[in-house]
Protein backbone atom coordinates (compact mmCIF):
# COMPACT_ATOMS: atom_id res chain seq x y z
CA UNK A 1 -15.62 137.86 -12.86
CA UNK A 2 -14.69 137.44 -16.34
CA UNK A 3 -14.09 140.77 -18.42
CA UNK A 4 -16.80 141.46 -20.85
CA UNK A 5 -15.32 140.79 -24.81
CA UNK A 6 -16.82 142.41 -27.30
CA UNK A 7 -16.44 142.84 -31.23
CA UNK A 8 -17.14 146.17 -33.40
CA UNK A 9 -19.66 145.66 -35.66
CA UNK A 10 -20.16 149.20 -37.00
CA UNK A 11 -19.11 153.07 -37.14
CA UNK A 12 -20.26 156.26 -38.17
CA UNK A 13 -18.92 159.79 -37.91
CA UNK A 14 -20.77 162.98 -38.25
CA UNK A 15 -20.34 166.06 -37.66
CA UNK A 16 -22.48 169.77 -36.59
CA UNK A 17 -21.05 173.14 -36.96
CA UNK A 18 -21.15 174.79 -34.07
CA UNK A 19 -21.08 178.96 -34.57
CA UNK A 20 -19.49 180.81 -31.16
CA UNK A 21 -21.35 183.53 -29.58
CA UNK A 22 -18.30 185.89 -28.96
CA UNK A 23 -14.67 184.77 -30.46
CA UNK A 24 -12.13 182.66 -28.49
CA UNK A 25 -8.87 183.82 -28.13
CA UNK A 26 -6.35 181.45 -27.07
CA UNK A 27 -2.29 180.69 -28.15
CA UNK A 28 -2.45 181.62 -31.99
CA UNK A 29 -5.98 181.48 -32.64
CA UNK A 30 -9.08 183.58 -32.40
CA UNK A 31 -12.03 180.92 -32.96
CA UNK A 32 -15.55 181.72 -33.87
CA UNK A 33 -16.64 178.70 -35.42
CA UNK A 34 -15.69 175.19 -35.31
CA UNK A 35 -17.71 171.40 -36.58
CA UNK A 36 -18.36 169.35 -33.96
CA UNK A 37 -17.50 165.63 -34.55
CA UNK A 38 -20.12 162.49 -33.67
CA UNK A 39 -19.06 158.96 -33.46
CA UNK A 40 -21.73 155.98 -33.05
CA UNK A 41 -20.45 152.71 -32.48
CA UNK A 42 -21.65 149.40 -32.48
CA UNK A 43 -20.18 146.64 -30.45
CA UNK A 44 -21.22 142.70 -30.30
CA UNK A 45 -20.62 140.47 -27.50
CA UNK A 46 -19.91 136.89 -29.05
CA UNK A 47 -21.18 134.53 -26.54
CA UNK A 48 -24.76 135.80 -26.49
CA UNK A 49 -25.40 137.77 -29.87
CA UNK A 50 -26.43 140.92 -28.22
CA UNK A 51 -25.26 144.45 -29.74
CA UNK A 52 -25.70 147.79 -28.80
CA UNK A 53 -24.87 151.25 -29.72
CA UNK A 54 -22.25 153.59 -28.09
CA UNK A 55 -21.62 157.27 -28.92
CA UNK A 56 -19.26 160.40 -28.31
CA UNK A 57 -18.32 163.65 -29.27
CA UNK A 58 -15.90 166.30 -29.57
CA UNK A 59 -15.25 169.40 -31.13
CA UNK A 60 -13.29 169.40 -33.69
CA UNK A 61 -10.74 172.86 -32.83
CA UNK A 62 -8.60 174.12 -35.20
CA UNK A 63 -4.50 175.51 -33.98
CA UNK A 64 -4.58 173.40 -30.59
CA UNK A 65 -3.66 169.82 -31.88
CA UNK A 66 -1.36 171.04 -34.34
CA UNK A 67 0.29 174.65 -34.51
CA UNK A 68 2.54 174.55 -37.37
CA UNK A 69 1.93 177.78 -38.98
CA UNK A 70 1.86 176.45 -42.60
CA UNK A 71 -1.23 174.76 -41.68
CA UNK A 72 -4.61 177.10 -41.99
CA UNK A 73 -7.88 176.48 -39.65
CA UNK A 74 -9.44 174.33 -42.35
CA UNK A 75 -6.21 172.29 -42.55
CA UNK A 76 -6.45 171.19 -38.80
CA UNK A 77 -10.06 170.40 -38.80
CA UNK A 78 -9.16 167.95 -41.81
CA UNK A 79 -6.15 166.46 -39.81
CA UNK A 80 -8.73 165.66 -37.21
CA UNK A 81 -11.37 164.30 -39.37
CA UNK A 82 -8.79 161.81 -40.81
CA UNK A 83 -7.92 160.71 -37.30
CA UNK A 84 -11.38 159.98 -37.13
CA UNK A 85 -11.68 158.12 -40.37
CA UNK A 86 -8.57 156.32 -39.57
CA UNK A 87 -9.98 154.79 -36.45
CA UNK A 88 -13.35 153.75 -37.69
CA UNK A 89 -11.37 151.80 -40.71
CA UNK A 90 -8.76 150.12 -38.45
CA UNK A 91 -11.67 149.64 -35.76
CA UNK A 92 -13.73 147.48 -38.55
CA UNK A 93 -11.05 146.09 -40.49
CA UNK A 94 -10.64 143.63 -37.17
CA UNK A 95 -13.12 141.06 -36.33
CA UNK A 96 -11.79 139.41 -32.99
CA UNK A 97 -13.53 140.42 -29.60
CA UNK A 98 -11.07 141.58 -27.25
CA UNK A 99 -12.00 143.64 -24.09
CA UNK A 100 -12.71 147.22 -24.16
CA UNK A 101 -9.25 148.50 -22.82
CA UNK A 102 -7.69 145.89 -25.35
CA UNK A 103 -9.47 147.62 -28.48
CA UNK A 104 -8.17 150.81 -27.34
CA UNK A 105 -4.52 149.83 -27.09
CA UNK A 106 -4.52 147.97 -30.47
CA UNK A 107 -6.26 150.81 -32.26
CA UNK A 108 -3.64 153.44 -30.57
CA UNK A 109 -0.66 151.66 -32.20
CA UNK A 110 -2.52 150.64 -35.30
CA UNK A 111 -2.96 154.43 -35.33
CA UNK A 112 0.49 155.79 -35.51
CA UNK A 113 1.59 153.36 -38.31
CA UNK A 114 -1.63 154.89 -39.99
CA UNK A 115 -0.75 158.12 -39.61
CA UNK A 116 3.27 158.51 -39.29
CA UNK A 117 3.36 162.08 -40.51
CA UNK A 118 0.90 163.48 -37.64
CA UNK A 119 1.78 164.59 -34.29
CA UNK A 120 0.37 162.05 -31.11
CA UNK A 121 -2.09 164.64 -30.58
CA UNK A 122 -3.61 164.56 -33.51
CA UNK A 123 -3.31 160.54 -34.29
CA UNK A 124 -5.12 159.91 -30.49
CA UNK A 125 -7.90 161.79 -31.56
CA UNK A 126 -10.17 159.17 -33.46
CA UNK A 127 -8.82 156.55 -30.74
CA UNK A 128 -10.23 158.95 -27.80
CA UNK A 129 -13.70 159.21 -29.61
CA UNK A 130 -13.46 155.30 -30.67
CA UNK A 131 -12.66 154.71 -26.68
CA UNK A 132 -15.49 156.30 -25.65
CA UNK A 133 -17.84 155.24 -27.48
CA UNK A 134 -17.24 151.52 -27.41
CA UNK A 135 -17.47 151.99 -23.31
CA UNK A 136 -20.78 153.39 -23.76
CA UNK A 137 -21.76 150.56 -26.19
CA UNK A 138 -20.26 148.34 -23.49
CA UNK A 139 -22.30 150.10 -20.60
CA UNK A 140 -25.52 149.48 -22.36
CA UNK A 141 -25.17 145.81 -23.05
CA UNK A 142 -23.81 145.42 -19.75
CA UNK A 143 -26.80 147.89 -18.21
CA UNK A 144 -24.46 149.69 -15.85
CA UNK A 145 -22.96 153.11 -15.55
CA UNK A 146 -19.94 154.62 -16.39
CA UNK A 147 -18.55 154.84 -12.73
CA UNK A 148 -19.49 150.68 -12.20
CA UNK A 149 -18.53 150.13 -15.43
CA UNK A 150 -15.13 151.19 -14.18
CA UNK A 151 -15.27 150.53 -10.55
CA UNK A 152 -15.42 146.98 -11.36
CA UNK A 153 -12.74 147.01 -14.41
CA UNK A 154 -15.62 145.91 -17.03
CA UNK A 155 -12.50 147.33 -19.81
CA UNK A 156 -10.64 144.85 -18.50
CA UNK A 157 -7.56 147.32 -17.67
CA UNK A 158 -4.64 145.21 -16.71
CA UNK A 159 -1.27 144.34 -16.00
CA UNK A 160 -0.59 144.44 -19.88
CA UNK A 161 -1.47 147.80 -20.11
CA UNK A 162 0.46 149.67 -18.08
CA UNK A 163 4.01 151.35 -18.47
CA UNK A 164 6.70 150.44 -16.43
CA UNK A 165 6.68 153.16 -14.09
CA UNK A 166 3.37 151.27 -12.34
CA UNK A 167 4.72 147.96 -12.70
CA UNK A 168 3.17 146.03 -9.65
CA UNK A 169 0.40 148.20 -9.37
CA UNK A 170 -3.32 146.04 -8.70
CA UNK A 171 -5.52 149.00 -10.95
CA UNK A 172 -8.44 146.82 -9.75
CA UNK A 173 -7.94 148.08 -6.31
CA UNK A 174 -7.37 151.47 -7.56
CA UNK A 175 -10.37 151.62 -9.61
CA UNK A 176 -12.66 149.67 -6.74
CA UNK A 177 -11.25 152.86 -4.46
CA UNK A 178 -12.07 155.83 -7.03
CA UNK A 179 -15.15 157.76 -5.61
CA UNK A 180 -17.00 160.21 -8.08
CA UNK A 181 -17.91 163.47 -7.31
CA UNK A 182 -21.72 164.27 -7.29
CA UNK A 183 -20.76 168.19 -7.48
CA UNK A 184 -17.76 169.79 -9.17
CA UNK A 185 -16.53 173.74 -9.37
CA UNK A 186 -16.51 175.38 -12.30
CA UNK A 187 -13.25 177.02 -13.33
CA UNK A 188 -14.22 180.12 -15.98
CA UNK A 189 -12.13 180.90 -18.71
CA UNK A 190 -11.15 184.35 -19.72
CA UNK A 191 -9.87 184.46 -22.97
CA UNK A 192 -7.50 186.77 -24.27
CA UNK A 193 -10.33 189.49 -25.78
CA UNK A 194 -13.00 188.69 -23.49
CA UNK A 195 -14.51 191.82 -22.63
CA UNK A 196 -14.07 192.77 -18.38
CA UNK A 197 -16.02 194.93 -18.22
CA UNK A 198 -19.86 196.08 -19.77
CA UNK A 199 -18.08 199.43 -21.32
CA UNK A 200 -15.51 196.83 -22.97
CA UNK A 201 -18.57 195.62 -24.81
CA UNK A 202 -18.39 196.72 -28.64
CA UNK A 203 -22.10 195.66 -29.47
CA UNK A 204 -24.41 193.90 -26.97
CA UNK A 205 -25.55 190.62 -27.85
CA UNK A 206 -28.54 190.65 -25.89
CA UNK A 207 -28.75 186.94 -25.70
CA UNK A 208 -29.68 186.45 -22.03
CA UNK A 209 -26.42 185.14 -21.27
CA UNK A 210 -23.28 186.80 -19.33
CA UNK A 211 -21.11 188.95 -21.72
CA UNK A 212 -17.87 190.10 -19.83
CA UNK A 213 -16.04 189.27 -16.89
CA UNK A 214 -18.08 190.73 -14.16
CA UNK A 215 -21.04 189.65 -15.58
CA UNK A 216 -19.75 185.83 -14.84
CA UNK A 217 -18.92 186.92 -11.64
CA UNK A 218 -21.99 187.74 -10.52
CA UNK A 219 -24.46 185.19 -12.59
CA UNK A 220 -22.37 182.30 -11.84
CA UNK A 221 -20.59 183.05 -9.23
CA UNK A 222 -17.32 181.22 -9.88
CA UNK A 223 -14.46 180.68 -7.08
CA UNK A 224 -11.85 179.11 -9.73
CA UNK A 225 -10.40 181.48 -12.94
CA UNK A 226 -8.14 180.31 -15.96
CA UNK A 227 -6.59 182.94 -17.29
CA UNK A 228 -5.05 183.43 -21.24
CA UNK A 229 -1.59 184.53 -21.77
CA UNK A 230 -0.46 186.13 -24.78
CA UNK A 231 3.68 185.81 -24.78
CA UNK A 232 4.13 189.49 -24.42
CA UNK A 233 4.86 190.65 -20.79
CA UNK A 234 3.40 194.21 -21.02
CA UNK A 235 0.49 193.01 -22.53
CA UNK A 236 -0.26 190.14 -20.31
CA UNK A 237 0.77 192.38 -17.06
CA UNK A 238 -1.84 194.80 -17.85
CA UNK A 239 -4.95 192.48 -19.12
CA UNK A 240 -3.70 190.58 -15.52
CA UNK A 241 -4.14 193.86 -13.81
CA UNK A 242 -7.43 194.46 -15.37
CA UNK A 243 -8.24 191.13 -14.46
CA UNK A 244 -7.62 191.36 -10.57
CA UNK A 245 -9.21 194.43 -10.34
CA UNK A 246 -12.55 192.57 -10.98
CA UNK A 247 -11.42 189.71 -8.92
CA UNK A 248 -10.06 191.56 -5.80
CA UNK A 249 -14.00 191.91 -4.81
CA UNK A 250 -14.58 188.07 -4.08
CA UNK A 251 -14.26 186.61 -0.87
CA UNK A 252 -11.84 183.92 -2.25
CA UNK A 253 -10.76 183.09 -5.46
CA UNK A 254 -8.09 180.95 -7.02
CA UNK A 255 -6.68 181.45 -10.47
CA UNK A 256 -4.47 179.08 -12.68
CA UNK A 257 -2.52 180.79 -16.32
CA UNK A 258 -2.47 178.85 -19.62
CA UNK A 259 0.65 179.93 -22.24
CA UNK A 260 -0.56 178.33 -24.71
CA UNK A 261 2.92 177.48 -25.23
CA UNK A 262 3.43 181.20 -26.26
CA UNK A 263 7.20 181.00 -24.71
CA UNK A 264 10.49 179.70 -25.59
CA UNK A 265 12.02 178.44 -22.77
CA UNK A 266 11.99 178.19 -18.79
CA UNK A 267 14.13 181.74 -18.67
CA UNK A 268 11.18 183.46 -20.85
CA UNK A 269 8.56 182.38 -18.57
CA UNK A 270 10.54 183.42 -15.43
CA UNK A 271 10.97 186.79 -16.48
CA UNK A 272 7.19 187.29 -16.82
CA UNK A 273 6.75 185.47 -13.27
CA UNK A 274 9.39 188.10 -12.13
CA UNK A 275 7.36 191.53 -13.40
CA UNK A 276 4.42 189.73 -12.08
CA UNK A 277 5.88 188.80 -8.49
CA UNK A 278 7.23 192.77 -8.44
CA UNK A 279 3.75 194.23 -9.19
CA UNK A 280 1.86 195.45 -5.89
CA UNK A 281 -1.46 195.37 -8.06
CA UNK A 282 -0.93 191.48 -8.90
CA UNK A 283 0.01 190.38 -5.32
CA UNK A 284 -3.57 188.97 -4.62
CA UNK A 285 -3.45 187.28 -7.54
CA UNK A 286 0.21 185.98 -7.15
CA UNK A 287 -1.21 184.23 -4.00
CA UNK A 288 -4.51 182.67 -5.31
CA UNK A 289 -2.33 180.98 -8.35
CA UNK A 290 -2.68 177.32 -7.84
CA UNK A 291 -0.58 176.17 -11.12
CA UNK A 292 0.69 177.55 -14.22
CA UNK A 293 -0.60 175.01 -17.91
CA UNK A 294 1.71 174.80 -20.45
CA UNK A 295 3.82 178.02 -21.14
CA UNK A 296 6.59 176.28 -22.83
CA UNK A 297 5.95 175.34 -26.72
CA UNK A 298 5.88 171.54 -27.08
CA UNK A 299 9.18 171.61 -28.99
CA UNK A 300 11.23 172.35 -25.97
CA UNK A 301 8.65 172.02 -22.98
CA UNK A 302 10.07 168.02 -22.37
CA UNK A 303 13.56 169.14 -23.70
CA UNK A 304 14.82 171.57 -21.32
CA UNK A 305 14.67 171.12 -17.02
CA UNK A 306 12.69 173.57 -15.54
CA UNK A 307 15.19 174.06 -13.01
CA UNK A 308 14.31 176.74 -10.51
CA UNK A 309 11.29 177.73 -12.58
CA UNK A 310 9.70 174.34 -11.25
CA UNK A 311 10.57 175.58 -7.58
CA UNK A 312 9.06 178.45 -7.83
CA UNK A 313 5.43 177.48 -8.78
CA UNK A 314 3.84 174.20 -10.01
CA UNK A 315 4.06 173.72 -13.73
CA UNK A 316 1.60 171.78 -15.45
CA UNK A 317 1.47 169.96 -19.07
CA UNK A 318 -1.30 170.18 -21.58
CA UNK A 319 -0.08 170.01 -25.26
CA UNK A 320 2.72 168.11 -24.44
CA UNK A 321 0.71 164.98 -23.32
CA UNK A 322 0.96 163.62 -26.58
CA UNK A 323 1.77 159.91 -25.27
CA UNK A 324 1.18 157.74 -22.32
CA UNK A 325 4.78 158.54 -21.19
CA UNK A 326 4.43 162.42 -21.33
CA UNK A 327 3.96 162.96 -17.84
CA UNK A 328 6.59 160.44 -17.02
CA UNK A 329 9.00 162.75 -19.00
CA UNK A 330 7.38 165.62 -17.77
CA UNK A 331 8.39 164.77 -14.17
CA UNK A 332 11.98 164.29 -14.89
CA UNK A 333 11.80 168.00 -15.98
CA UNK A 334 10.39 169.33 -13.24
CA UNK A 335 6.63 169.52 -14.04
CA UNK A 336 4.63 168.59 -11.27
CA UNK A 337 1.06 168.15 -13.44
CA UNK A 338 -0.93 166.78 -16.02
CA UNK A 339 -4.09 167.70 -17.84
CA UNK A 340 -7.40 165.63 -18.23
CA UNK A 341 -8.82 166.26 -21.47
CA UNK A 342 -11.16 163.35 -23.27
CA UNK A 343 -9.50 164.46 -26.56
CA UNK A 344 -6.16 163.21 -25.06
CA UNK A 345 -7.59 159.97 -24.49
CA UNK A 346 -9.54 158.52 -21.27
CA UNK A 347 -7.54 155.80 -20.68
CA UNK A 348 -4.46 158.25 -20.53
CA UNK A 349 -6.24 160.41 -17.53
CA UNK A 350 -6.69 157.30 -15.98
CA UNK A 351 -3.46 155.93 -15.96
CA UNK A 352 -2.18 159.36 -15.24
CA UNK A 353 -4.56 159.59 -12.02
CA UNK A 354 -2.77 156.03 -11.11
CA UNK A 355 0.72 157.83 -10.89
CA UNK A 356 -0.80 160.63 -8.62
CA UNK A 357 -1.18 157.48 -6.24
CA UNK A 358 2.20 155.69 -6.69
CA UNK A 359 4.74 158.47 -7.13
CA UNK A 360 6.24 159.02 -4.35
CA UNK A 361 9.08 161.56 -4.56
CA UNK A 362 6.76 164.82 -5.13
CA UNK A 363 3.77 166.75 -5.09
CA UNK A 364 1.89 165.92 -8.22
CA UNK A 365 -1.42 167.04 -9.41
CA UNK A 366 -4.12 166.75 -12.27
CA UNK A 367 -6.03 169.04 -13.37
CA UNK A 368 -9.60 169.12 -15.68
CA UNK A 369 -9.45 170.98 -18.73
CA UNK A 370 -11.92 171.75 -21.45
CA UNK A 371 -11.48 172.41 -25.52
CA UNK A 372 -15.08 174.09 -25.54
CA UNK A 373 -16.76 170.56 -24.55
CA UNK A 374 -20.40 170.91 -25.97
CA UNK A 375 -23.45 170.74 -24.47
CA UNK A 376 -24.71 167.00 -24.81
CA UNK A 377 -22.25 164.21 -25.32
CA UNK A 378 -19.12 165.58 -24.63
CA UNK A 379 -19.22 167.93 -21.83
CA UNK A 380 -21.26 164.98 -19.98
CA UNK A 381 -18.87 162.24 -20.83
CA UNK A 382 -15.82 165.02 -20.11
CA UNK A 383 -17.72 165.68 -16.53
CA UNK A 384 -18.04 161.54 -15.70
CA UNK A 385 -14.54 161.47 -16.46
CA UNK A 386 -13.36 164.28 -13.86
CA UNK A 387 -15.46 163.34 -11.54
CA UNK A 388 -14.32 159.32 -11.93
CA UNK A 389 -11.27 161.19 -10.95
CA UNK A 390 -12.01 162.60 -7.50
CA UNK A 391 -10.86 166.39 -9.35
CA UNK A 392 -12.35 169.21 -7.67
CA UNK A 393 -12.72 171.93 -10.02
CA UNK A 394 -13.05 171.37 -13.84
CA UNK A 395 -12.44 174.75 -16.68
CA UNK A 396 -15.66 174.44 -18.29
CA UNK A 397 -15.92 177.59 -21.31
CA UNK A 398 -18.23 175.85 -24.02
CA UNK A 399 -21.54 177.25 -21.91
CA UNK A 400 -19.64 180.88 -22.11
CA UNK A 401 -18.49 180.70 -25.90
CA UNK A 402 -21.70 178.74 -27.29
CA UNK A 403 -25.28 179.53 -26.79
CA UNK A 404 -26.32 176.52 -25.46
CA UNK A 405 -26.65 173.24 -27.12
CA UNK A 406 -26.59 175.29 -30.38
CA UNK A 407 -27.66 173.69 -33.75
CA UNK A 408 -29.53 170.54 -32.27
CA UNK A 409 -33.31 170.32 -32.94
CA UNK A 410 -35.67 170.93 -29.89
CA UNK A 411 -36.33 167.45 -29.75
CA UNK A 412 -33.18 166.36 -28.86
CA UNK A 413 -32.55 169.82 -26.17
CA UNK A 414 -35.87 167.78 -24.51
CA UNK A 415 -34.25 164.36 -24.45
CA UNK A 416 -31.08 165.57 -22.70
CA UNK A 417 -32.89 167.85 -20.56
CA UNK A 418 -35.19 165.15 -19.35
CA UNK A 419 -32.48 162.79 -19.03
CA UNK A 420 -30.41 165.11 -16.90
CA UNK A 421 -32.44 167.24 -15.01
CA UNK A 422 -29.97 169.18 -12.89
CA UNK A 423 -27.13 169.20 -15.31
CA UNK A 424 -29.17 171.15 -17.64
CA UNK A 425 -31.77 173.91 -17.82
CA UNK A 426 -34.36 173.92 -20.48
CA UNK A 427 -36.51 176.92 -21.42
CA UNK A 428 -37.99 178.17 -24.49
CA UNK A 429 -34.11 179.60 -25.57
CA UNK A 430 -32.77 176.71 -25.66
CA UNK A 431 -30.66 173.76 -23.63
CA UNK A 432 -28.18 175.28 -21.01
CA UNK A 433 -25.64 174.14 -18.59
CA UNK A 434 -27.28 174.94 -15.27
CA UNK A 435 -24.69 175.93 -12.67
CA UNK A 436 -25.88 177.05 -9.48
CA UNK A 437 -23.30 179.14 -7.27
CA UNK A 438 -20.07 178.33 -9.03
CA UNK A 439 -20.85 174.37 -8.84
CA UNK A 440 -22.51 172.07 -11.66
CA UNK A 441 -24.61 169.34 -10.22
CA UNK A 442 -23.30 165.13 -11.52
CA UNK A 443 -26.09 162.88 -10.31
CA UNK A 444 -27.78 162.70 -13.17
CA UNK A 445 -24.42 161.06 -14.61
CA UNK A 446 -24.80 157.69 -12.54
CA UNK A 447 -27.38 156.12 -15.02
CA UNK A 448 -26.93 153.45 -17.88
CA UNK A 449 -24.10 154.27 -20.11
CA UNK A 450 -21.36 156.44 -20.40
CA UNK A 451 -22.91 159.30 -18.37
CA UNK A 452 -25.19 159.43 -22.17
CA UNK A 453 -29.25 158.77 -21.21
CA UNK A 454 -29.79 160.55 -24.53
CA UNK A 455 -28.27 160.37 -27.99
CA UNK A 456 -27.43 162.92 -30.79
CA UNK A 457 -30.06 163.26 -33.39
CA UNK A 458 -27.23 162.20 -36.18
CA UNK A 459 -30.53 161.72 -38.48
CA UNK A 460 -30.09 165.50 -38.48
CA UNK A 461 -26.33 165.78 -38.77
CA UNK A 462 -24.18 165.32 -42.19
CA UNK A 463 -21.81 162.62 -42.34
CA UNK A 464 -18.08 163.58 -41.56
CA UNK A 465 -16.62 165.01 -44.68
């Protein structure tokens, strides 16, 4: 079968704030509001004259991408708006059809000549939203999902794409074999001044919505925790603590920590994993930890071996997946995972997903991460994505931190919540993620596009600044 070419045609960004319901703590930052970038895309297929539309979306977080402290909130949201920019210029400035997976990898290196002076996080974050949305585009002129869209290498991933570590590897057998999830678990975030507790509450919010940690426990009923570390050990021992105590009344659980690359070296984590391994109130939680994201600062995280550090629990990378070799260097440190975020790039998750498969000389993972995914777009295409592949448990936090799908017109909250039925519940409030005993229902996923069957009401949006 020959792989679908197409050419862009057309691009527009926009963008909706998006105001948090309680604040975000996480690394450096406590966020309470953040714009929310849209991307629509139009792609042409030569032979036959058809076009279609595509879209995406992300939000647009400040002090993740980029930490340098010289740099405010507003700085960072710029950096990521020229990404954007950046991508819809270089994206239009070409007129050849190429396939899908081909636009991708020309716009990532036209990319870093564009922008030399950013970070690879940062630069791949117009590509990531360009990537999806031309897939989507693609989808609808080829009228097939996501998953066949992929099963069936429509992007025509090949050969030419991938690095050397997975040279001889047929990715159309690996993508024929990937089998998407029709239910994931939700992972819950507690951030760093999440309330535990109702008497942690300063002032209810009264919103109909869970407010503190055992109010999540017992509306959604998680199994799967990510925890926030600060950097200091007394601090982050006691919130722990705290933490357990509300935990220590499930069943099961299993809990993973994010540093937020709040430490300095492999010897700076250990200590804290040494207080914490000497604590008699932390033991249950000692034994439910399944991996431990990104507790090294990027700087020196794929500098320095891990050495025992790496024995003693899995280590995972987040902010250091900057390139499509992170994970390869990674590895040679002693990390063990990798992170699937759709700001990092969906081709990058996938490729990463092949390595799970081929690597043979450990016990690697991947694991689903969120950046406050939105309701709409982005969580759904973020979901597709995880479930594409075969993860079992996925941090979701937008529903927690955001009231809903907040800021879109009721006419839209009714075309996504007819298009997705389960995913969502609708009521006179508003559009909600609908999660049903820790688990968030996919089916609705499977239909024309990338997992879209509704689009953003731009019409309502203002154009990216």
């Amino acid at each position: 079968m020959n792989t679908p070419r197409v050419r862009i045609v057309g691009a527009e960004a926009f963008e909706r704030d998006v105001t948090l319901r309680q604040p975000f703590r996480f690394g450096v930052v406590t966020l309470r509001e953040a714009p929310q970038a849209f991307l629509r895309v139009c792609v042409k297929d030569p032979a036959s004259g058809r076009e279609a539309w595509g879209h995406a979306a992300e939000l647009m977080v400040p002090k993740w991408f980029d930490k340098r402290p010289e740099l405010n909130q507003d700085d960072n949201i710029d950096q990521l708006r020229r990404s954007l920019q950046s991508a819809i210029a270089l994206s239009l400035a070409h007129g050849q059809a190429a396939s899908a997976a081909d636009l991708a990898w020309r716009l990532d290196s036209e990319q870093r000549g564009a922008m030399p002076h950013e970070n690879g996080l940062v630069q791949g974050f117009g590509p990531a939203l360009m990537a999806r949305a031309v897939i989507d585009a693609l989808c609808h002129l080829e009228q097939c999902s996501f998953y066949a869209a992929m099963r069936h290498n429509r992007v025509g991933l090949g050969a030419a794409h991938l690095p050397a570590d997975l040279s001889g590897v047929d990715i159309d057998a690996f993508l024929a074999g990937l089998m998407p999830r029709m239910r994931i678990a939700v992972r819950h975030t507690v951030g760093l001044v999440d309330p535990l507790t109702p008497g942690d509450i300063e002032r209810r919010l009264n919103d109909g919505l869970p407010e503190c940690l055992s109010e999540v426990i017992t509306r959604y009923q998680p199994r799967y925790y990510k925890l926030k570390l600060g950097g200091d050990h007394a601090s982050d021992l006691a919130r722990l603590a705290a933490i357990a105590a509300q935990l220590e009344c499930l069943p099961d659980y299993r809990v993973t920590l994010d540093g937020n690359e709040q430490y300095t070296s492999p010897d700076a984590f250990g200590e804290l994993l040494d207080r914490l391994e000497a604590e008699p109130k932390l033991a249950g939680l000692r034994r439910a930890l399944l991996f431990v994201e990104q507790p090294i600062h990027r700087d020196q995280a794929l500098q320095v071996p891990l050495g025992e550090l790496g024995r003693r629990v899995a280590l995972l990378i987040d902010e250091s997946d900057s390139h499509l070799d992170s994970f390869l260097q990674a590895r040679e440190c002693g990390y063990r995972g990798v992170s699937s975020k759709t700001c990092k790039g969906l081709y990058r998750a996938l490729i990463n997903r092949v390595r799970l498969e081929h690597w043979q000389d450990g016990d690697y993972f991947m694991s689903a991460e969120d950046l406050t995914t939105q309701a709409g777009l982005a969580v759904q295409q973020d979901l597709a994505l995880v479930a594409l592949l075969g993860l079992h448990h996925v941090e979701r936090n937008g529903h927690h931190y955001v009231r809903g799908m907040t800021g879109a017109s009721g006419a839209e909250m009714d075309a996504f919540a007819t298009a997705h039925p389960t995913l969502y519940r609708r009521d006179i409030q508003g559009l909600f993620l609908h999660i049903d005993d820790g688990q968030i229902a996919l089916d609705s996923l499977d239909g024309r596009g990338f997992a879209s069957g509704a689009v953003p009401d731009t019409a309502a949006m203002r154009p990216l600044a």
